[in-house]
C-alpha atoms as a PDB file:
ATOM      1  CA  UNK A   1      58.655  59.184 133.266  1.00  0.00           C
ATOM      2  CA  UNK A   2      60.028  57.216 130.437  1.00  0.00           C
ATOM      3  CA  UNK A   3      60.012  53.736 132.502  1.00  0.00           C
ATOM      4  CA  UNK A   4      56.120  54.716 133.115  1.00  0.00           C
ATOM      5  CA  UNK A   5      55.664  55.051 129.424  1.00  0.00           C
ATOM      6  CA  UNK A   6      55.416  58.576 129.009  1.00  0.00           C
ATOM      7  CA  UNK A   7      57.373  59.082 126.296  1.00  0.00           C
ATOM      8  CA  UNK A   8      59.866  61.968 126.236  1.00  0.00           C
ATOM      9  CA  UNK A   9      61.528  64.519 124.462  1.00  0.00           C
ATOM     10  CA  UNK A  10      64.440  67.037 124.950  1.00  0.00           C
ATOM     11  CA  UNK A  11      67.636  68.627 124.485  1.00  0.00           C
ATOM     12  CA  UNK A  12      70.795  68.225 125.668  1.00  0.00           C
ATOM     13  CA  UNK A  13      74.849  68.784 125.343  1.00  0.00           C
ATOM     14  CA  UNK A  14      76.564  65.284 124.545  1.00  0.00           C
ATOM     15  CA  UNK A  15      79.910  64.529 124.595  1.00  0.00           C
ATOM     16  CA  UNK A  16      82.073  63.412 121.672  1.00  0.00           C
ATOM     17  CA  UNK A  17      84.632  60.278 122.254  1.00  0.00           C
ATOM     18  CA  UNK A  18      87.467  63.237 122.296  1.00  0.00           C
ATOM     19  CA  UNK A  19      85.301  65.092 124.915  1.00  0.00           C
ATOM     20  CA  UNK A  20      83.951  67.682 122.771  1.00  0.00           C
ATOM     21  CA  UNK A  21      79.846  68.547 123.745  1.00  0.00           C
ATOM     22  CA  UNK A  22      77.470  68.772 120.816  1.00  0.00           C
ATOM     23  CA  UNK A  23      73.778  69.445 121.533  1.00  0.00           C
ATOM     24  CA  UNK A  24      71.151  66.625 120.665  1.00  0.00           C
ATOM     25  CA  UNK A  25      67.971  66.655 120.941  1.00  0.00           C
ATOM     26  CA  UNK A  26      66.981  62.612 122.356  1.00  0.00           C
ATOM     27  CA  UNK A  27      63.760  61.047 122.763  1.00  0.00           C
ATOM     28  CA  UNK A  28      62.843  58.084 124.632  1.00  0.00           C
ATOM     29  CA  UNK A  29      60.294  55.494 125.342  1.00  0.00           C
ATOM     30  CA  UNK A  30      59.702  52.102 127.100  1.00  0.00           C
ATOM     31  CA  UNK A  31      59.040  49.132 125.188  1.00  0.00           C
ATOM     32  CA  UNK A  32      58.565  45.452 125.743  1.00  0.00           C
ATOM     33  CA  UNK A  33      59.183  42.253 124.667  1.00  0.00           C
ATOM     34  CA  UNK A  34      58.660  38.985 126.483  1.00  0.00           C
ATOM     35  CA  UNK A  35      58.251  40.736 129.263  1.00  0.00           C
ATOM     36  CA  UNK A  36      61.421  42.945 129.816  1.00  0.00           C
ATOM     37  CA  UNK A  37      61.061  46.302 129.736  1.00  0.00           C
ATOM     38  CA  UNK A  38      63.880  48.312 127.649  1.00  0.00           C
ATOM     39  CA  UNK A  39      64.177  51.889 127.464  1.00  0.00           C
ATOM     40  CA  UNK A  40      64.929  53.117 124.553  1.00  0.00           C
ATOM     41  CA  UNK A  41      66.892  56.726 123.707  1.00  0.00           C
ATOM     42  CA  UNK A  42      67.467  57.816 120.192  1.00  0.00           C
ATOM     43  CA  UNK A  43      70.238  61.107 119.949  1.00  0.00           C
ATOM     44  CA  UNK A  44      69.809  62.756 117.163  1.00  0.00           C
ATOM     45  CA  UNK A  45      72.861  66.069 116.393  1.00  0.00           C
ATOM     46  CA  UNK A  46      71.479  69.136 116.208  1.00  0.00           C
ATOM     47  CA  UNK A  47      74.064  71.488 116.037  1.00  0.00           C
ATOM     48  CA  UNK A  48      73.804  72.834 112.421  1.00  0.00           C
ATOM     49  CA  UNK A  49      70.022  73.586 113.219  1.00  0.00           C
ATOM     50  CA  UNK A  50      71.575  75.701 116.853  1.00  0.00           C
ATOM     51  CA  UNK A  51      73.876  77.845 114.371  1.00  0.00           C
ATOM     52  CA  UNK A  52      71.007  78.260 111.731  1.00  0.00           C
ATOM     53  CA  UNK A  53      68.872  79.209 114.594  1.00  0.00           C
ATOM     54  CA  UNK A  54      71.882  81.712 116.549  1.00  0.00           C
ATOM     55  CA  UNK A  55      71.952  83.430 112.996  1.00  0.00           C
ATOM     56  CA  UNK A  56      68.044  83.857 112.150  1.00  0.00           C
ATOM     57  CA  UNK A  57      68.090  85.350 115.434  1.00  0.00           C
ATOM     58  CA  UNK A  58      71.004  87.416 114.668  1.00  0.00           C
ATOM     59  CA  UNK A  59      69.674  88.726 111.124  1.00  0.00           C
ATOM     60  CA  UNK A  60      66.611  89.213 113.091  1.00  0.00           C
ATOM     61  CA  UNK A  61      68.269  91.648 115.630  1.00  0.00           C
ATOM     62  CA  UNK A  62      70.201  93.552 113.049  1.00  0.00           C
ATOM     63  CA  UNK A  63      67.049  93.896 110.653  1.00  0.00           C
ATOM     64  CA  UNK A  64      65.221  95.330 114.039  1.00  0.00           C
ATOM     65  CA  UNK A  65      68.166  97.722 114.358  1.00  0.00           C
ATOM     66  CA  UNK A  66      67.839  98.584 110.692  1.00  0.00           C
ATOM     67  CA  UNK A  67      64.082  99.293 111.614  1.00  0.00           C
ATOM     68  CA  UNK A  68      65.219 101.562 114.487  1.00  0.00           C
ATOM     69  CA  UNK A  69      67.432 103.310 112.224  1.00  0.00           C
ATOM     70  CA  UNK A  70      64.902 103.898 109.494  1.00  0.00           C
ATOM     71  CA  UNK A  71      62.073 105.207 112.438  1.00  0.00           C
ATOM     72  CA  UNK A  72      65.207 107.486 113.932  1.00  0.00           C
ATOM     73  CA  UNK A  73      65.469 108.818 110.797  1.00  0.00           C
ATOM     74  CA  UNK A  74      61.883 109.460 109.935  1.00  0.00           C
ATOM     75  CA  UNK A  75      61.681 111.220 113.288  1.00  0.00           C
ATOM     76  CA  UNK A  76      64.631 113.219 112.533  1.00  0.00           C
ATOM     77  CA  UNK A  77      63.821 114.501 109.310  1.00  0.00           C
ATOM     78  CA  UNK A  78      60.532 115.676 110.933  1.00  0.00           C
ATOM     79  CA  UNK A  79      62.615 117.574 113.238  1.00  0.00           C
ATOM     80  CA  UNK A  80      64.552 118.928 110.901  1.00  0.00           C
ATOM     81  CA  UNK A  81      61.537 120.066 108.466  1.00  0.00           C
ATOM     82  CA  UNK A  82      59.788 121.905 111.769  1.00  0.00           C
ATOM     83  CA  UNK A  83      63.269 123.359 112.778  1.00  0.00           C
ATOM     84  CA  UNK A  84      63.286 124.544 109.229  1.00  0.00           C
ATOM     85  CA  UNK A  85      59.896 126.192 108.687  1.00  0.00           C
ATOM     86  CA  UNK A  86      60.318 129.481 110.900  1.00  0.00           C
ATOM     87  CA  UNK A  87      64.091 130.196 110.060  1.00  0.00           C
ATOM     88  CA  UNK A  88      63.282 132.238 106.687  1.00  0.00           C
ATOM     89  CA  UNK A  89      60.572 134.323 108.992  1.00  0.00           C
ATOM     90  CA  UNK A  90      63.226 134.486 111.456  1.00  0.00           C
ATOM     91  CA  UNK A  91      66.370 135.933 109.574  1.00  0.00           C
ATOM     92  CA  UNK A  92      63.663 137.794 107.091  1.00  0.00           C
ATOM     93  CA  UNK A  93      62.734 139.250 110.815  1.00  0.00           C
ATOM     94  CA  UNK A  94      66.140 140.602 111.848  1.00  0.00           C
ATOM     95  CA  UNK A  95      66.824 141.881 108.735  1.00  0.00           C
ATOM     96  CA  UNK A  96      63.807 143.964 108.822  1.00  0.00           C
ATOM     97  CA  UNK A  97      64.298 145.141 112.085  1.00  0.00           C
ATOM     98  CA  UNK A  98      68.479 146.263 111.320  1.00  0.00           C
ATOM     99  CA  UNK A  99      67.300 148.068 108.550  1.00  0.00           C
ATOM    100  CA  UNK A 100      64.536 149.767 110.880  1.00  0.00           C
ATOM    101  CA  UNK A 101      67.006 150.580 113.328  1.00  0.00           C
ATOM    102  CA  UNK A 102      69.176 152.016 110.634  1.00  0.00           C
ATOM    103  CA  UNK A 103      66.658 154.332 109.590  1.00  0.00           C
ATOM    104  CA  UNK A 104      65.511 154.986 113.216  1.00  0.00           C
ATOM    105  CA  UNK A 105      69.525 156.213 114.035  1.00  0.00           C
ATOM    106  CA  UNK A 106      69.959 158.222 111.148  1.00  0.00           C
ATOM    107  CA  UNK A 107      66.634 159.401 110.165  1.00  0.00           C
ATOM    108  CA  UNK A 108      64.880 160.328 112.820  1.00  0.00           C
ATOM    109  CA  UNK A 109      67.654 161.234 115.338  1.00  0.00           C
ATOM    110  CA  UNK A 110      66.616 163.273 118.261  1.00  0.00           C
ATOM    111  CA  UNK A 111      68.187 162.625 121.066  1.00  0.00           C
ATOM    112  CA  UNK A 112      71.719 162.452 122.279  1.00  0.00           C
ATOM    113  CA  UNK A 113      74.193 161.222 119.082  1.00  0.00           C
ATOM    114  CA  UNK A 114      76.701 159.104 122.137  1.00  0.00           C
ATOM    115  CA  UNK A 115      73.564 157.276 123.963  1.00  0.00           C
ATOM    116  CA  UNK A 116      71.926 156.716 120.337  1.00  0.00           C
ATOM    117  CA  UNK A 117      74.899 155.423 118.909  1.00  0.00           C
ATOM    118  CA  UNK A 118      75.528 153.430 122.376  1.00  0.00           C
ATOM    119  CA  UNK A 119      71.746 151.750 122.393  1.00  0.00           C
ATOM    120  CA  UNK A 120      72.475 150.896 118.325  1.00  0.00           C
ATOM    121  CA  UNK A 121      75.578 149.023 119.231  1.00  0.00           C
ATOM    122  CA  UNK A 122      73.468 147.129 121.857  1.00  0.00           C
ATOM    123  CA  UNK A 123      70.454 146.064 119.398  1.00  0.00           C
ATOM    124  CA  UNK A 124      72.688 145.279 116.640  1.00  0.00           C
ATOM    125  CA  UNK A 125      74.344 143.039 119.392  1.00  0.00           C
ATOM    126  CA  UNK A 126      71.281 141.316 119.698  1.00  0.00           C
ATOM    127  CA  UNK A 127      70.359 141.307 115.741  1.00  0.00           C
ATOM    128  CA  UNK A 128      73.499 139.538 115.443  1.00  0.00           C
ATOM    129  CA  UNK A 129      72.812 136.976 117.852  1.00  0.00           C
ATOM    130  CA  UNK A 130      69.621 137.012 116.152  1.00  0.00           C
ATOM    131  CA  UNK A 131      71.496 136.225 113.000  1.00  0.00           C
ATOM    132  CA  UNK A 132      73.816 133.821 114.256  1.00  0.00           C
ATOM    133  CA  UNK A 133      71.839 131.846 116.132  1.00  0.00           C
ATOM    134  CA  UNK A 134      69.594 131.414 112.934  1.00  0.00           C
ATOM    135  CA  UNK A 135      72.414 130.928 110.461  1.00  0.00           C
ATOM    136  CA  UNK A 136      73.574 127.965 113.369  1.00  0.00           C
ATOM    137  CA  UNK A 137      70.009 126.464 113.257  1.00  0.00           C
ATOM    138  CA  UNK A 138      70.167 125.710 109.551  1.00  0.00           C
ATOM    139  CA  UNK A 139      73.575 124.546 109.773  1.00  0.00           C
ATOM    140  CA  UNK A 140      72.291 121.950 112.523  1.00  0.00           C
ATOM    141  CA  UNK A 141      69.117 121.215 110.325  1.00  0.00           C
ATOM    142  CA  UNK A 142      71.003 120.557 107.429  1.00  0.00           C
ATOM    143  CA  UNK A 143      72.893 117.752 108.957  1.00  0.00           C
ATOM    144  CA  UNK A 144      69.649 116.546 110.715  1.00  0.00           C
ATOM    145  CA  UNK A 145      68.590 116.010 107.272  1.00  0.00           C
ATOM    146  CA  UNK A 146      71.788 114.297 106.115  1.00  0.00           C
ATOM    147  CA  UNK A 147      71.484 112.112 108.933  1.00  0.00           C
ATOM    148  CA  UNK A 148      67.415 111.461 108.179  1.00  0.00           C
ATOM    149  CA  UNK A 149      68.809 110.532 104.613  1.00  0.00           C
ATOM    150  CA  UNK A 150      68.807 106.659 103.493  1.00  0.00           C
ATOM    151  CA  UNK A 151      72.344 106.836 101.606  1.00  0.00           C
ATOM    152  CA  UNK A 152      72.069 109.758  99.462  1.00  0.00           C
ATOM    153  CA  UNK A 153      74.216 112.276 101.126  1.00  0.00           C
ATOM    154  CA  UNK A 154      77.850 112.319 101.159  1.00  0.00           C
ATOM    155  CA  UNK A 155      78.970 110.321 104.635  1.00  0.00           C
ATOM    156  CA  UNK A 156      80.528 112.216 107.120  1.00  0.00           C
ATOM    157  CA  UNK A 157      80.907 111.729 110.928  1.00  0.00           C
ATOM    158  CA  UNK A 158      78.744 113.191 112.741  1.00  0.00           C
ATOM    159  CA  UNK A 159      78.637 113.628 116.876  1.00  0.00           C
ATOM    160  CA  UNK A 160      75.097 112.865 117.878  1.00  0.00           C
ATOM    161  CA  UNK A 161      75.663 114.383 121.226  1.00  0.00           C
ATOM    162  CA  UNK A 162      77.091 117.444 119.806  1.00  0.00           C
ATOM    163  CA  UNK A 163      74.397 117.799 117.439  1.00  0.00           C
ATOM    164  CA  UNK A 164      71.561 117.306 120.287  1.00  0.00           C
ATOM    165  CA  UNK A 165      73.542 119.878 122.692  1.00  0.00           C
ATOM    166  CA  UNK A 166      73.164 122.142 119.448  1.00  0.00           C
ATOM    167  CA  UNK A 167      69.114 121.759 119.233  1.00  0.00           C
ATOM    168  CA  UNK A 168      69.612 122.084 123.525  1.00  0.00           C
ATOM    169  CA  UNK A 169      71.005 125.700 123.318  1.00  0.00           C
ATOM    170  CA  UNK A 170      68.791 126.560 120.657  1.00  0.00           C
ATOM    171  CA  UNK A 171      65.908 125.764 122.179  1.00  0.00           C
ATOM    172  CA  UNK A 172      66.707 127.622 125.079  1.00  0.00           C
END
């Protein structure tokens, strides 16, 4: 295309009198003079701009991972502030209803003393589930929130897949 006199342009790997390759970028064009044609092909080294360029689009990656981070965390402090809302209600809930049931067993007993004291053992069973299960929630929305924090909480390690098996049993 160059002999036709379309000039051209492009890149290539070059190799050094020891055999080492170095990329060039080389453009080329027909001239004449007294009627020979000569082709003409000028390297130029472009190496240093192939680094600059492999590290702009390095920074580039890690300040789109630093993004990521930044969006996870958002998200996860969202979480965290939902999974936070009801858990007062929750544990103000089961208190409420143990101190009901206290006052149901030994207030207004009426029935057999062995079945009532049977069926108490099975609902405070279930308020300390109750209990636990809230107690567990804050624990996991507490380091939700240390996680969703830019730096200000203490670092600690932290199993992601743990912590997302936590919210998984919870949920269910």
């Amino acid at each position: 295309a160059a002999l036709a006199g379309q000039p051209q342009y492009f890149e290539w790997q070059h190799a050094r009198l020891d055999g080492t390759l170095f990329d060039v970028e080389i453009g080329m064009c027909r001239y004449e003079i007294q009627d020979k044609v000569y082709l003409q092909a000028v390297l130029r080294d472009i190496a240093e701009r192939k680094r600059a360029q492999e590290r702009e689009k390095r920074h580039e990656q890690q300040l789109f991972q630093a993004a990521k981070m930044v969006s996870l965390g958002t998200l996860v402090s969202g979480v965290a502030h939902e999974n936070n809302n009801p858990l007062p209600s929750i544990a103000w809930s089961a208190e409420s209803l143990e101190s009901r049931l206290y006052d149901i067993i030994h207030c207004e007993a009426g029935g057999s003393a062995e079945n009532e004291d049977e069926e108490a053992d099975v609902l405070r069973d279930y308020l300390q589930k109750i209990q636990n299960e809230a107690f567990r929630c804050k624990g996991i929305t507490e380091k939700l929130l240390d996680f969703s924090r830019l730096g200000d909480a203490e670092k600690q390690e932290t199993d992601l897949g743990e912590l997302v098996q936590d919210m998984i049993d919870m949920v269910k």
